[in-house]
PDB file of N, CA and C in Angstrom:
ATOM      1  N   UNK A   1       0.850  -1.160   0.000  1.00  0.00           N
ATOM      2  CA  UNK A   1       0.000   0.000   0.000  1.00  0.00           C
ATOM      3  C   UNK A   1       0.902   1.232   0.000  1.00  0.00           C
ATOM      4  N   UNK A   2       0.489   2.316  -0.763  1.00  0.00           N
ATOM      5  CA  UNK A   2       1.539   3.783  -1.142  1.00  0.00           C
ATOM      6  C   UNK A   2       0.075   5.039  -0.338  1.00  0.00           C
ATOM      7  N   UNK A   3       1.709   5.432   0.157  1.00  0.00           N
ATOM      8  CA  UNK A   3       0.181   6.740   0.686  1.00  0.00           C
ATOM      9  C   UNK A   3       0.463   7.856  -0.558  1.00  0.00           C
ATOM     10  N   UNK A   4      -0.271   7.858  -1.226  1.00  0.00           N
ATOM     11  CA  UNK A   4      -0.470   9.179  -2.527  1.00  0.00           C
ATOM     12  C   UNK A   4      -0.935   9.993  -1.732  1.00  0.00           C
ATOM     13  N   UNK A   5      -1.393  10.471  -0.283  1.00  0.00           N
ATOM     14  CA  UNK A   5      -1.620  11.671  -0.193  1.00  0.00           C
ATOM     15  C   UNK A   5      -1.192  12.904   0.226  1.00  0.00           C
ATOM     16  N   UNK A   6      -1.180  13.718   1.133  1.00  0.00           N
ATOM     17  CA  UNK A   6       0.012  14.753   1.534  1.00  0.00           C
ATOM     18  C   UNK A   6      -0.163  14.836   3.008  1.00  0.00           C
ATOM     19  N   UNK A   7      -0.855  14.054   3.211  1.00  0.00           N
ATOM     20  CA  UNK A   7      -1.148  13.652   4.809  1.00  0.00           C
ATOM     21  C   UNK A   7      -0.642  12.549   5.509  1.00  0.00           C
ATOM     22  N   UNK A   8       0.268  12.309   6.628  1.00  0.00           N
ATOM     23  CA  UNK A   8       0.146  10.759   7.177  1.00  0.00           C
ATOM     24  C   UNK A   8      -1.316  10.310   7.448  1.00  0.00           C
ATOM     25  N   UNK A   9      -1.188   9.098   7.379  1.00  0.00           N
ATOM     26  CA  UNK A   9      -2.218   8.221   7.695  1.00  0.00           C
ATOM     27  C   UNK A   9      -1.910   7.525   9.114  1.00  0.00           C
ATOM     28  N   UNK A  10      -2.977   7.609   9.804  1.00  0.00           N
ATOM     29  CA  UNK A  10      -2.150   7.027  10.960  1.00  0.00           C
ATOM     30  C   UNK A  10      -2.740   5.857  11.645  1.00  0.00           C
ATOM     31  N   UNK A  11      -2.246   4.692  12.429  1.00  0.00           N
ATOM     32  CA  UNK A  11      -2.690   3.649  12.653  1.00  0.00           C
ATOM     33  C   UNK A  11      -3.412   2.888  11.511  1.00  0.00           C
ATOM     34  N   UNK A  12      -2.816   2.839  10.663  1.00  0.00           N
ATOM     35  CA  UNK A  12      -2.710   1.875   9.839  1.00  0.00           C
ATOM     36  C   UNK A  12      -2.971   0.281  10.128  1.00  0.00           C
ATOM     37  N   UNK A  13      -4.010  -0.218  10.134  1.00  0.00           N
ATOM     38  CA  UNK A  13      -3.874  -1.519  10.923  1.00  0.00           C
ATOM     39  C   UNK A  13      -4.966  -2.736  10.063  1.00  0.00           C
ATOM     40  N   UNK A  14      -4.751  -3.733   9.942  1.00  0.00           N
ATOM     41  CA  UNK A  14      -5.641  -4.966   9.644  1.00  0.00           C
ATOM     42  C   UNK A  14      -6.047  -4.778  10.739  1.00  0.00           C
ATOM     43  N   UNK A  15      -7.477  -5.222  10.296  1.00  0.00           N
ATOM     44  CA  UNK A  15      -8.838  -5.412  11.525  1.00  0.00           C
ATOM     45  C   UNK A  15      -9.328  -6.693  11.636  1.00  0.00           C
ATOM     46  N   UNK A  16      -9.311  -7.457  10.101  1.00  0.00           N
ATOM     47  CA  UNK A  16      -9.978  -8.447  10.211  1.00  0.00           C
ATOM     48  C   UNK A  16      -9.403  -9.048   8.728  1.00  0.00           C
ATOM     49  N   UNK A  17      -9.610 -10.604   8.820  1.00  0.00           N
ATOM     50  CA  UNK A  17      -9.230 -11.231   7.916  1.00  0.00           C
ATOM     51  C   UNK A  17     -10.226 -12.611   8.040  1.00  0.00           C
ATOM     52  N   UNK A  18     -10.384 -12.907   6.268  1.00  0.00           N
ATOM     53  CA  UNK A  18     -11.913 -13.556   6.319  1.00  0.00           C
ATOM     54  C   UNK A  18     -11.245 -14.718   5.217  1.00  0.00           C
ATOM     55  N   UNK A  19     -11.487 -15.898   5.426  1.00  0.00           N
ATOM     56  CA  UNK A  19     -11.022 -17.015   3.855  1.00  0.00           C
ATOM     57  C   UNK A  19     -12.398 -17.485   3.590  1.00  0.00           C
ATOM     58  N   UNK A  20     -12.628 -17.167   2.415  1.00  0.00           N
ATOM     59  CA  UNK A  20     -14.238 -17.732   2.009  1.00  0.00           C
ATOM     60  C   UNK A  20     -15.013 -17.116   2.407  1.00  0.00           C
ATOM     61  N   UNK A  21     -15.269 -15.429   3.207  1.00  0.00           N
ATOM     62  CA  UNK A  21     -15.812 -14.720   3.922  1.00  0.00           C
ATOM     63  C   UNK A  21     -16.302 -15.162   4.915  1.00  0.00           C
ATOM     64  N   UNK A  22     -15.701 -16.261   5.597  1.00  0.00           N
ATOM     65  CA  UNK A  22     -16.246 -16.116   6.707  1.00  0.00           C
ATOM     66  C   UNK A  22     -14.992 -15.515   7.709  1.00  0.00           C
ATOM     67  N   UNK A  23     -15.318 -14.705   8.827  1.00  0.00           N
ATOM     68  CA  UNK A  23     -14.087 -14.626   9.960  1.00  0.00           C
ATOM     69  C   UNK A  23     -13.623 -15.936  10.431  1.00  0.00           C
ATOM     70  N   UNK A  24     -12.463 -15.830  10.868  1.00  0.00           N
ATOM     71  CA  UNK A  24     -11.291 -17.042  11.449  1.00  0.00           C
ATOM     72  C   UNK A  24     -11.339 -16.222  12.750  1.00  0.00           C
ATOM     73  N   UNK A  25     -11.927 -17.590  13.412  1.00  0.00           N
ATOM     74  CA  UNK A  25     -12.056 -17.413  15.060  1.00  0.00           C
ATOM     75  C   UNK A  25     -11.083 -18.216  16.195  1.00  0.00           C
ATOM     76  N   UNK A  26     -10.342 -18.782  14.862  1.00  0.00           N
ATOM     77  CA  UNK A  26      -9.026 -19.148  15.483  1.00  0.00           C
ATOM     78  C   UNK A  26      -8.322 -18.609  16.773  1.00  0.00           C
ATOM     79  N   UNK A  27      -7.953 -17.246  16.785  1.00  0.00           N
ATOM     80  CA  UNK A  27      -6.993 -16.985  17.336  1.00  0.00           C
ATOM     81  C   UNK A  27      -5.219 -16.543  16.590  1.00  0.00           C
ATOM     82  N   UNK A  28      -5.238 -16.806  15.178  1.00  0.00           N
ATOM     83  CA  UNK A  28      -3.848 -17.226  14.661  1.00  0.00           C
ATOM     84  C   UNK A  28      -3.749 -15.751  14.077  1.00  0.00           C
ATOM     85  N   UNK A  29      -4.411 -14.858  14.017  1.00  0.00           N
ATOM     86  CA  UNK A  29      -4.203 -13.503  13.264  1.00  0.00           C
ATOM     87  C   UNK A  29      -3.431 -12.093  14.401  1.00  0.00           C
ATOM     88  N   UNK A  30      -2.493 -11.799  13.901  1.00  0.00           N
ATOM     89  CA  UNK A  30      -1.947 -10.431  14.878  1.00  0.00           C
ATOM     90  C   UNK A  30      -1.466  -9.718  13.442  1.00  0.00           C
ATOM     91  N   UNK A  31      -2.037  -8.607  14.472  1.00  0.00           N
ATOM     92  CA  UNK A  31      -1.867  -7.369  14.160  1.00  0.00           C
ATOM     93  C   UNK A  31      -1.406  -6.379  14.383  1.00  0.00           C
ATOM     94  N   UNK A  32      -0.244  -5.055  14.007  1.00  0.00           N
ATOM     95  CA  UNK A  32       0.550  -4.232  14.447  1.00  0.00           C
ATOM     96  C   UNK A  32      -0.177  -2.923  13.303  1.00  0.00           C
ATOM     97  N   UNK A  33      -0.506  -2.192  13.742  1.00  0.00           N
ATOM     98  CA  UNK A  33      -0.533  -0.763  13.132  1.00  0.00           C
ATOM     99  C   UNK A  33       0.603   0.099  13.147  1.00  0.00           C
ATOM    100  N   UNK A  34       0.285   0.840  12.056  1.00  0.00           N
ATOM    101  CA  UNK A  34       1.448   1.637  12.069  1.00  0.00           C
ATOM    102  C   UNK A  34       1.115   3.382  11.375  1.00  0.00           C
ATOM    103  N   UNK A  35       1.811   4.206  11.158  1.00  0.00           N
ATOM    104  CA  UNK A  35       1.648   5.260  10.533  1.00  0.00           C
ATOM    105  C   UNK A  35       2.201   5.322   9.293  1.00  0.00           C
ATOM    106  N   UNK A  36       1.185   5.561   8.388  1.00  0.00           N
ATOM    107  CA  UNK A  36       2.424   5.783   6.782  1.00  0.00           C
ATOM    108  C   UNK A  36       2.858   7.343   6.179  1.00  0.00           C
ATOM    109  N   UNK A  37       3.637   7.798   6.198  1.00  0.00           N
ATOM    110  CA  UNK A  37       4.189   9.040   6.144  1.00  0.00           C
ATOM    111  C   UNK A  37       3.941   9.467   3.878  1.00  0.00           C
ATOM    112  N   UNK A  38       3.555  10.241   4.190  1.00  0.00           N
ATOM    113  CA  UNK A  38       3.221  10.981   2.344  1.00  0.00           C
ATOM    114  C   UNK A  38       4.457  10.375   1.780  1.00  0.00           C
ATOM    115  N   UNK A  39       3.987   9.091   0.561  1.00  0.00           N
ATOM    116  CA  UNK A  39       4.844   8.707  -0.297  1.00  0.00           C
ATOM    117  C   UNK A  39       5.736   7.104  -0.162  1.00  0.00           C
ATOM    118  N   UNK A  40       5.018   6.969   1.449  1.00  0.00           N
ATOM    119  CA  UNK A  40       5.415   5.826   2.134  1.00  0.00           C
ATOM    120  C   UNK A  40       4.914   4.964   1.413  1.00  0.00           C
ATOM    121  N   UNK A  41       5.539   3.267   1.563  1.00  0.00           N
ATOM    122  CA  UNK A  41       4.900   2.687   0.945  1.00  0.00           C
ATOM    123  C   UNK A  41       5.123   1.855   2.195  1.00  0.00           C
ATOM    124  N   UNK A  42       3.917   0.547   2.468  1.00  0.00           N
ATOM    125  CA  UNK A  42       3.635  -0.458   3.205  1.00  0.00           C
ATOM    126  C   UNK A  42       3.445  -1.841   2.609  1.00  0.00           C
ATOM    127  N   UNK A  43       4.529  -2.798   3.562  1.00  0.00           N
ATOM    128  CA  UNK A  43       3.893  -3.731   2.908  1.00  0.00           C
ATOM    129  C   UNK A  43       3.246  -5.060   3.841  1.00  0.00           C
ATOM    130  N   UNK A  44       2.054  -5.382   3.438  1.00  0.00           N
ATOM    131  CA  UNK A  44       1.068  -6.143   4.368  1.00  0.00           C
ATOM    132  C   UNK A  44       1.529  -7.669   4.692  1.00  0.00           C
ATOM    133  N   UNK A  45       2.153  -8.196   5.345  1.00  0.00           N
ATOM    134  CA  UNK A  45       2.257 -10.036   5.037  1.00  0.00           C
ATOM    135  C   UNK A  45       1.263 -10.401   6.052  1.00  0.00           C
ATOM    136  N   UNK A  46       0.905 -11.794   5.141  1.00  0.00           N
ATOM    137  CA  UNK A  46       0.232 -12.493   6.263  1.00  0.00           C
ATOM    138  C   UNK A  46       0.536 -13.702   6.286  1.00  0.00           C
ATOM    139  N   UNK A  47       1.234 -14.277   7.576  1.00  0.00           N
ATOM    140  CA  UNK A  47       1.963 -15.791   7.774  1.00  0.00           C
ATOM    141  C   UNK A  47       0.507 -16.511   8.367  1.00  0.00           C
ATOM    142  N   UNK A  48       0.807 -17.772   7.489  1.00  0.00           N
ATOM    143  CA  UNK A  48      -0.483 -18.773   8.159  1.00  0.00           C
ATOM    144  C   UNK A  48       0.438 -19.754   9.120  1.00  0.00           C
ATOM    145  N   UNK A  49      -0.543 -20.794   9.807  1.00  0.00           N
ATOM    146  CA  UNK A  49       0.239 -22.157  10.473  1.00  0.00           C
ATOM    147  C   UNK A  49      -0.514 -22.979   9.518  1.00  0.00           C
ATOM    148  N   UNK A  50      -0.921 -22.750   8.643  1.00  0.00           N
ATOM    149  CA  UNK A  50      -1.095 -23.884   7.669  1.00  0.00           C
ATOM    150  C   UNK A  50      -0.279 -23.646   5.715  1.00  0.00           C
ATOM    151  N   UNK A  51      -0.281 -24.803   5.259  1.00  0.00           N
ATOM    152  CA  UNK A  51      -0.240 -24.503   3.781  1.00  0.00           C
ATOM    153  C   UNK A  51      -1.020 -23.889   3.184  1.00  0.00           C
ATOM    154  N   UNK A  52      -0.733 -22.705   2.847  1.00  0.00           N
ATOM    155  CA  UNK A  52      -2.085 -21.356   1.879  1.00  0.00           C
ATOM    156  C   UNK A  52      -1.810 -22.450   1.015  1.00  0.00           C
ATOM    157  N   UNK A  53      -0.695 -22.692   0.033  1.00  0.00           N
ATOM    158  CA  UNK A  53      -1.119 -23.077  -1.468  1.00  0.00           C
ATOM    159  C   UNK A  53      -1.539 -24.266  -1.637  1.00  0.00           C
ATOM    160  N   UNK A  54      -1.179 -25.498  -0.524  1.00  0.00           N
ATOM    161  CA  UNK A  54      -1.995 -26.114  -0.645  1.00  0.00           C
ATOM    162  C   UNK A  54      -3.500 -26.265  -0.654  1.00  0.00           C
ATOM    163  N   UNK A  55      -3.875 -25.695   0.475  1.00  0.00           N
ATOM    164  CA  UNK A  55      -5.955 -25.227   0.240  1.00  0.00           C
ATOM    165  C   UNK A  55      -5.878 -24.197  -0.402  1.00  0.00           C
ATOM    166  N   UNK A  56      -5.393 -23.619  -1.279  1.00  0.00           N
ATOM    167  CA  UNK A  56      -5.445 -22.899  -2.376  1.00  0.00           C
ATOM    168  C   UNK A  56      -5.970 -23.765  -3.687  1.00  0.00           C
ATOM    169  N   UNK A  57      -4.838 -24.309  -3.930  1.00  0.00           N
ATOM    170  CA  UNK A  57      -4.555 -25.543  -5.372  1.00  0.00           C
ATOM    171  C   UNK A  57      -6.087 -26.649  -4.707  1.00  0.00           C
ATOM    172  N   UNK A  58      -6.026 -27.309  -3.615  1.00  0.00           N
ATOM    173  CA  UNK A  58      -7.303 -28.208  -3.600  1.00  0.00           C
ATOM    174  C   UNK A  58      -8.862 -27.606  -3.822  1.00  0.00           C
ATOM    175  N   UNK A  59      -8.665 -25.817  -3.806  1.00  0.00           N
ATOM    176  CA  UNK A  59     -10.084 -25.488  -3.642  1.00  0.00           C
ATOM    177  C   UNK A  59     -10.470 -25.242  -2.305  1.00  0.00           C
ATOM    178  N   UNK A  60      -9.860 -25.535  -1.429  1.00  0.00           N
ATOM    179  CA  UNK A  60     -10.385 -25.051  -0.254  1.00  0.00           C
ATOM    180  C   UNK A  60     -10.450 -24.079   0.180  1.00  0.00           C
ATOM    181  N   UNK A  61      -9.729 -23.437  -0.290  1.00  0.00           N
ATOM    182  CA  UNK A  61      -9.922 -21.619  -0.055  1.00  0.00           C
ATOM    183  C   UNK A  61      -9.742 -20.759  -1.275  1.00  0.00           C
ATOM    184  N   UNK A  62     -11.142 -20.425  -1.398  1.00  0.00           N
ATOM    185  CA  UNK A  62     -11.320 -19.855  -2.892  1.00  0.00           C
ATOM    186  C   UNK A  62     -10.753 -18.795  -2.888  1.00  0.00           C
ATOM    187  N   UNK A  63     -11.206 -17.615  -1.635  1.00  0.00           N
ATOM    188  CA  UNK A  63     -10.847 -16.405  -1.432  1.00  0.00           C
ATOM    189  C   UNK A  63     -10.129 -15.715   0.323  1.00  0.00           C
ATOM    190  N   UNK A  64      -9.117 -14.777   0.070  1.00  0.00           N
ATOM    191  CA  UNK A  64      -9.043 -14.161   1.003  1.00  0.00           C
ATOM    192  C   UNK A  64      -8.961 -12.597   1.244  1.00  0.00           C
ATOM    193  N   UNK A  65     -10.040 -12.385   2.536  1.00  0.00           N
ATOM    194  CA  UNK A  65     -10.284 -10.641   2.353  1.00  0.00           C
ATOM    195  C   UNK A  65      -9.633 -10.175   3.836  1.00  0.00           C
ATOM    196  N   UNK A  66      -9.112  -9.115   2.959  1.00  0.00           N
ATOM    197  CA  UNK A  66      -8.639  -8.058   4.313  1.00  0.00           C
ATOM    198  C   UNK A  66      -8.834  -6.716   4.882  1.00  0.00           C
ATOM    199  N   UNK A  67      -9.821  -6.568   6.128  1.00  0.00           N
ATOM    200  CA  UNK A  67     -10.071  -5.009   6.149  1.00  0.00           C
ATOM    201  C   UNK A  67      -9.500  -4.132   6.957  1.00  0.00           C
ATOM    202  N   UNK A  68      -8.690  -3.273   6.501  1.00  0.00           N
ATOM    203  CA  UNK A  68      -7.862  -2.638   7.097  1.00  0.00           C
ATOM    204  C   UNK A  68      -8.794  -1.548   7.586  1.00  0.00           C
ATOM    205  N   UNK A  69      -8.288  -0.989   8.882  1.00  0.00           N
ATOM    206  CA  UNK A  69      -8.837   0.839   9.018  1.00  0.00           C
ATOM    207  C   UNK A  69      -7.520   1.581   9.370  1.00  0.00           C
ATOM    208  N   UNK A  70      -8.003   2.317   9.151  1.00  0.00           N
ATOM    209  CA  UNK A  70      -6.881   3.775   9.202  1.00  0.00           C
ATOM    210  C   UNK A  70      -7.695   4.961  10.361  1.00  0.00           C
ATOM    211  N   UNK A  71      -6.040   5.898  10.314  1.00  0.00           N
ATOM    212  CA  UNK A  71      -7.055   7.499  10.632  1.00  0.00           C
ATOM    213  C   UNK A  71      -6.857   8.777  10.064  1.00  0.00           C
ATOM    214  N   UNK A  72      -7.426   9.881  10.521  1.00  0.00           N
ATOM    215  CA  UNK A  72      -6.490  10.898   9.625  1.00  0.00           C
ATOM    216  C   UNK A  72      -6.076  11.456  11.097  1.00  0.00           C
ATOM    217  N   UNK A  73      -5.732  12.878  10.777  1.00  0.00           N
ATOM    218  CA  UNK A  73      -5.125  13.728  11.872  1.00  0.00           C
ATOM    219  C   UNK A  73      -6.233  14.537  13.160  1.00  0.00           C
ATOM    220  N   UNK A  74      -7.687  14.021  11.733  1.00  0.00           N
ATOM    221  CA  UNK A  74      -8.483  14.695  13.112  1.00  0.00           C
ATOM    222  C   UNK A  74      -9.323  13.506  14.117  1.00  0.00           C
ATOM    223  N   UNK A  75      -8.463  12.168  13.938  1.00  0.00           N
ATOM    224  CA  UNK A  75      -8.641  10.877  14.812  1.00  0.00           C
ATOM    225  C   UNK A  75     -10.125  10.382  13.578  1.00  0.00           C
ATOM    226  N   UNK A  76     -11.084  10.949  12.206  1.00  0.00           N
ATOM    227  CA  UNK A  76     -11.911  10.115  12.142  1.00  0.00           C
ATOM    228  C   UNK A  76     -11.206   8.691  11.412  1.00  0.00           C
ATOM    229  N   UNK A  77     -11.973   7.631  11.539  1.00  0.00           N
ATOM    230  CA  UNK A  77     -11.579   6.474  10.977  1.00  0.00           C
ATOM    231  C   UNK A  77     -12.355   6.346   9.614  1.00  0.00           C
ATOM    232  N   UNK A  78     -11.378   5.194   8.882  1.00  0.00           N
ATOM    233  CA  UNK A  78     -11.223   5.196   7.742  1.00  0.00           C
ATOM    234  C   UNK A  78     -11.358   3.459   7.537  1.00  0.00           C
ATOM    235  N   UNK A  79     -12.115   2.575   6.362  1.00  0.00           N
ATOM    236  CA  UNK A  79     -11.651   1.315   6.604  1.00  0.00           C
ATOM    237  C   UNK A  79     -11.956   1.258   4.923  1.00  0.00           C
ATOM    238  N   UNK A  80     -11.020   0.311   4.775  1.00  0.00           N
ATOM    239  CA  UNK A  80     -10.945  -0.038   3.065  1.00  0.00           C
ATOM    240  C   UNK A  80     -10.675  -1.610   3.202  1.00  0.00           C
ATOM    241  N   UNK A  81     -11.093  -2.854   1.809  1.00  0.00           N
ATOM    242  CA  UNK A  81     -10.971  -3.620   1.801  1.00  0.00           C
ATOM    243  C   UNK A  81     -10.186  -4.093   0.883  1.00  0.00           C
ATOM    244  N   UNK A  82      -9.108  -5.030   0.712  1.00  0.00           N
ATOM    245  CA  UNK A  82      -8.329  -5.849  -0.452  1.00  0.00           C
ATOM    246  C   UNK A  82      -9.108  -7.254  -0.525  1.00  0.00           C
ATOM    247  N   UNK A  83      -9.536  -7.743  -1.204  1.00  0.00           N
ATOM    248  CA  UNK A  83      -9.778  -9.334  -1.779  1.00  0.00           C
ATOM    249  C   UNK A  83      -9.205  -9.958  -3.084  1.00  0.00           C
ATOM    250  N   UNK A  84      -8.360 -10.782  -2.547  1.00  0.00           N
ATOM    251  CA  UNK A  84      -7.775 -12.093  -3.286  1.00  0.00           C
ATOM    252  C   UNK A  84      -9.079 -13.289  -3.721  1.00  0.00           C
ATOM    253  N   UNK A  85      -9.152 -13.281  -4.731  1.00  0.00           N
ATOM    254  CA  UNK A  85     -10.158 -14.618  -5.020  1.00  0.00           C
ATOM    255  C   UNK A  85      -8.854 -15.498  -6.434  1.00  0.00           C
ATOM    256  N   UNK A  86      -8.833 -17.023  -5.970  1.00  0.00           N
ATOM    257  CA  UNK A  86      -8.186 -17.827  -6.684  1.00  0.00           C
ATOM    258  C   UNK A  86      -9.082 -18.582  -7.510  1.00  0.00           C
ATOM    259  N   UNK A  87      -8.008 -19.267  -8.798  1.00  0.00           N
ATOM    260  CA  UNK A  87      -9.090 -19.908  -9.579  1.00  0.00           C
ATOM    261  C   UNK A  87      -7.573 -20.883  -9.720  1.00  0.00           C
ATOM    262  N   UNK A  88      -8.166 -22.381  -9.488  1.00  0.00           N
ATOM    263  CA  UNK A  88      -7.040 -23.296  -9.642  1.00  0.00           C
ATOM    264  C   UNK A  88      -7.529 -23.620 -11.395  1.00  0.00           C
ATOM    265  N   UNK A  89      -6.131 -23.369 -11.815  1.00  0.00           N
ATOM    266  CA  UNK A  89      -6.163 -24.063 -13.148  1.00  0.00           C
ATOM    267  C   UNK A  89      -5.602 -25.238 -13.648  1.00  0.00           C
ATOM    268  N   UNK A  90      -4.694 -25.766 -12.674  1.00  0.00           N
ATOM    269  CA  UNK A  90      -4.047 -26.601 -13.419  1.00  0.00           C
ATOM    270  C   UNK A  90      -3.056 -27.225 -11.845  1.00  0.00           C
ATOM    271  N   UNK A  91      -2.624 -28.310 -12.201  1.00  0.00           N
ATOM    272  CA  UNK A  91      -1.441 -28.179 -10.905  1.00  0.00           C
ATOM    273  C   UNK A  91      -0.650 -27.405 -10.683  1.00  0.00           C
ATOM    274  N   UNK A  92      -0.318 -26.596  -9.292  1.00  0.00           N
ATOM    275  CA  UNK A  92       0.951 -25.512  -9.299  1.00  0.00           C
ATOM    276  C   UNK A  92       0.605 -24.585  -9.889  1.00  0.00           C
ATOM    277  N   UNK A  93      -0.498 -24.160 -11.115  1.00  0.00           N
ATOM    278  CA  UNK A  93      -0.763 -22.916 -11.544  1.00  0.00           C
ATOM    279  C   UNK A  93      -2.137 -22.448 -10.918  1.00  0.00           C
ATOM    280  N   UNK A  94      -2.854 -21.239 -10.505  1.00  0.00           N
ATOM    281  CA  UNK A  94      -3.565 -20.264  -9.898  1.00  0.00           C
ATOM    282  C   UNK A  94      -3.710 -19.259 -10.736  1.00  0.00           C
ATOM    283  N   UNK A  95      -4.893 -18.774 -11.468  1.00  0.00           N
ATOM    284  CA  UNK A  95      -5.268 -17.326 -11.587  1.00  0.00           C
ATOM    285  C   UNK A  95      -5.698 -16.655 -10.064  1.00  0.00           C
ATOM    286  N   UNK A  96      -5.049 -15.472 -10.340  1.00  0.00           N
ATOM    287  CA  UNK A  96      -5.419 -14.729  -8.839  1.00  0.00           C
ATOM    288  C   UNK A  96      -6.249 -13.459  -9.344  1.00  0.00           C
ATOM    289  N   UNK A  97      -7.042 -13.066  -8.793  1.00  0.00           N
ATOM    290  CA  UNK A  97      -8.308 -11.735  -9.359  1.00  0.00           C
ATOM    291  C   UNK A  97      -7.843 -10.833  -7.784  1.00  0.00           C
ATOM    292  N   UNK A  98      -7.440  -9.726  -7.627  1.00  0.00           N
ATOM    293  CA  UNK A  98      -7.281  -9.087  -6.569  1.00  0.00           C
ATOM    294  C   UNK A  98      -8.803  -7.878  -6.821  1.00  0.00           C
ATOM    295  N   UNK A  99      -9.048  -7.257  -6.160  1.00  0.00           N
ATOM    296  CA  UNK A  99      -9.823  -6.538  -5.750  1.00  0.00           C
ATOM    297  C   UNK A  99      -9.774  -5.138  -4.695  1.00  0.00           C
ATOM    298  N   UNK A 100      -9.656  -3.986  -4.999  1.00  0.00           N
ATOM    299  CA  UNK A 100      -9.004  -3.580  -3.589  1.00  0.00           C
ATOM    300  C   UNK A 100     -10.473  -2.361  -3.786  1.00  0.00           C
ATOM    301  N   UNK A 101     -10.989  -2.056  -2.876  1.00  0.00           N
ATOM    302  CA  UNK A 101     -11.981  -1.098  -2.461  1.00  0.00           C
ATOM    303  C   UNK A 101     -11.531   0.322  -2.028  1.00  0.00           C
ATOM    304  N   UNK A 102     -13.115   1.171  -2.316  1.00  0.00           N
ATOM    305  CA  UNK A 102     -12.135   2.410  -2.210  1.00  0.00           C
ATOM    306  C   UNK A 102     -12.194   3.055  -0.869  1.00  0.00           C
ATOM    307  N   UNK A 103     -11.425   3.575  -0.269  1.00  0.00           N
ATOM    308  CA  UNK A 103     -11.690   3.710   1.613  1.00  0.00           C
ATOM    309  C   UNK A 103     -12.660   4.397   1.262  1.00  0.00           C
ATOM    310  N   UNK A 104     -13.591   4.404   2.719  1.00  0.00           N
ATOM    311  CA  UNK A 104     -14.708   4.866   2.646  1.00  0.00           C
ATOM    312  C   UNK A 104     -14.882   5.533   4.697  1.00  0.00           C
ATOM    313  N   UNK A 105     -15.261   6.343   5.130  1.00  0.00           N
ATOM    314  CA  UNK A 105     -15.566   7.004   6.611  1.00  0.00           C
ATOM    315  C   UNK A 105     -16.367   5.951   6.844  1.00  0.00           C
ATOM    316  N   UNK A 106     -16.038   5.502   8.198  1.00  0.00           N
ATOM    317  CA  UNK A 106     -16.657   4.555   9.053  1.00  0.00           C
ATOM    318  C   UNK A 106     -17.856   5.123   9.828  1.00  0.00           C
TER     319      UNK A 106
END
């Protein structure tokens, strides 16, 4: 993620993360926020305790969504979404369709 604007963004943070839309009530998701400074760029990982590409490639996990929120300087919040949806084609090969939403005031 690039901040194009002339403002930091601040607390920058994943809120929630969904495979197949439903929430994972696991427990296995952490999260660190951060501030992105005008021009910054961020980059999001997300470590599983399982094989993604394997329930990827079998179909078991068609899609994964992530909703981040943000803030600005006058504390209102901000939340935007990215979605990954896979399409197994073949062994070892994946079309991936990303999706990213446009922030929107909470």
């Amino acid at each position: 993620m690039k901040n194009d604007g002339e403002k930091t963004i601040y607390n920058f943070n994943c809120i929630d993360i969904k495979i197949n839309g439903r929430n994972i009530e696991e427990g296995i998701w952490i999260y660190q926020s951060c501030d992105i400074k005008p021009g910054e760029i961020v980059r999001c990982v997300c470590a599983t305790k399982f094989d993604l590409l394997k329930k990827i490639s079998s179909g078991e996990i068609e899609s994964l969504s992530f909703i981040y929120q943000m803030k600005n300087v006058l504390g209102e919040c901000f939340n935007m979404a990215a979605e990954l949806h896979f399409i197994p084609i073949e062994e070892n090969h994946i079309n991936v369709f990303d999706q990213i939403s446009p922030v929107f005031k909470e």
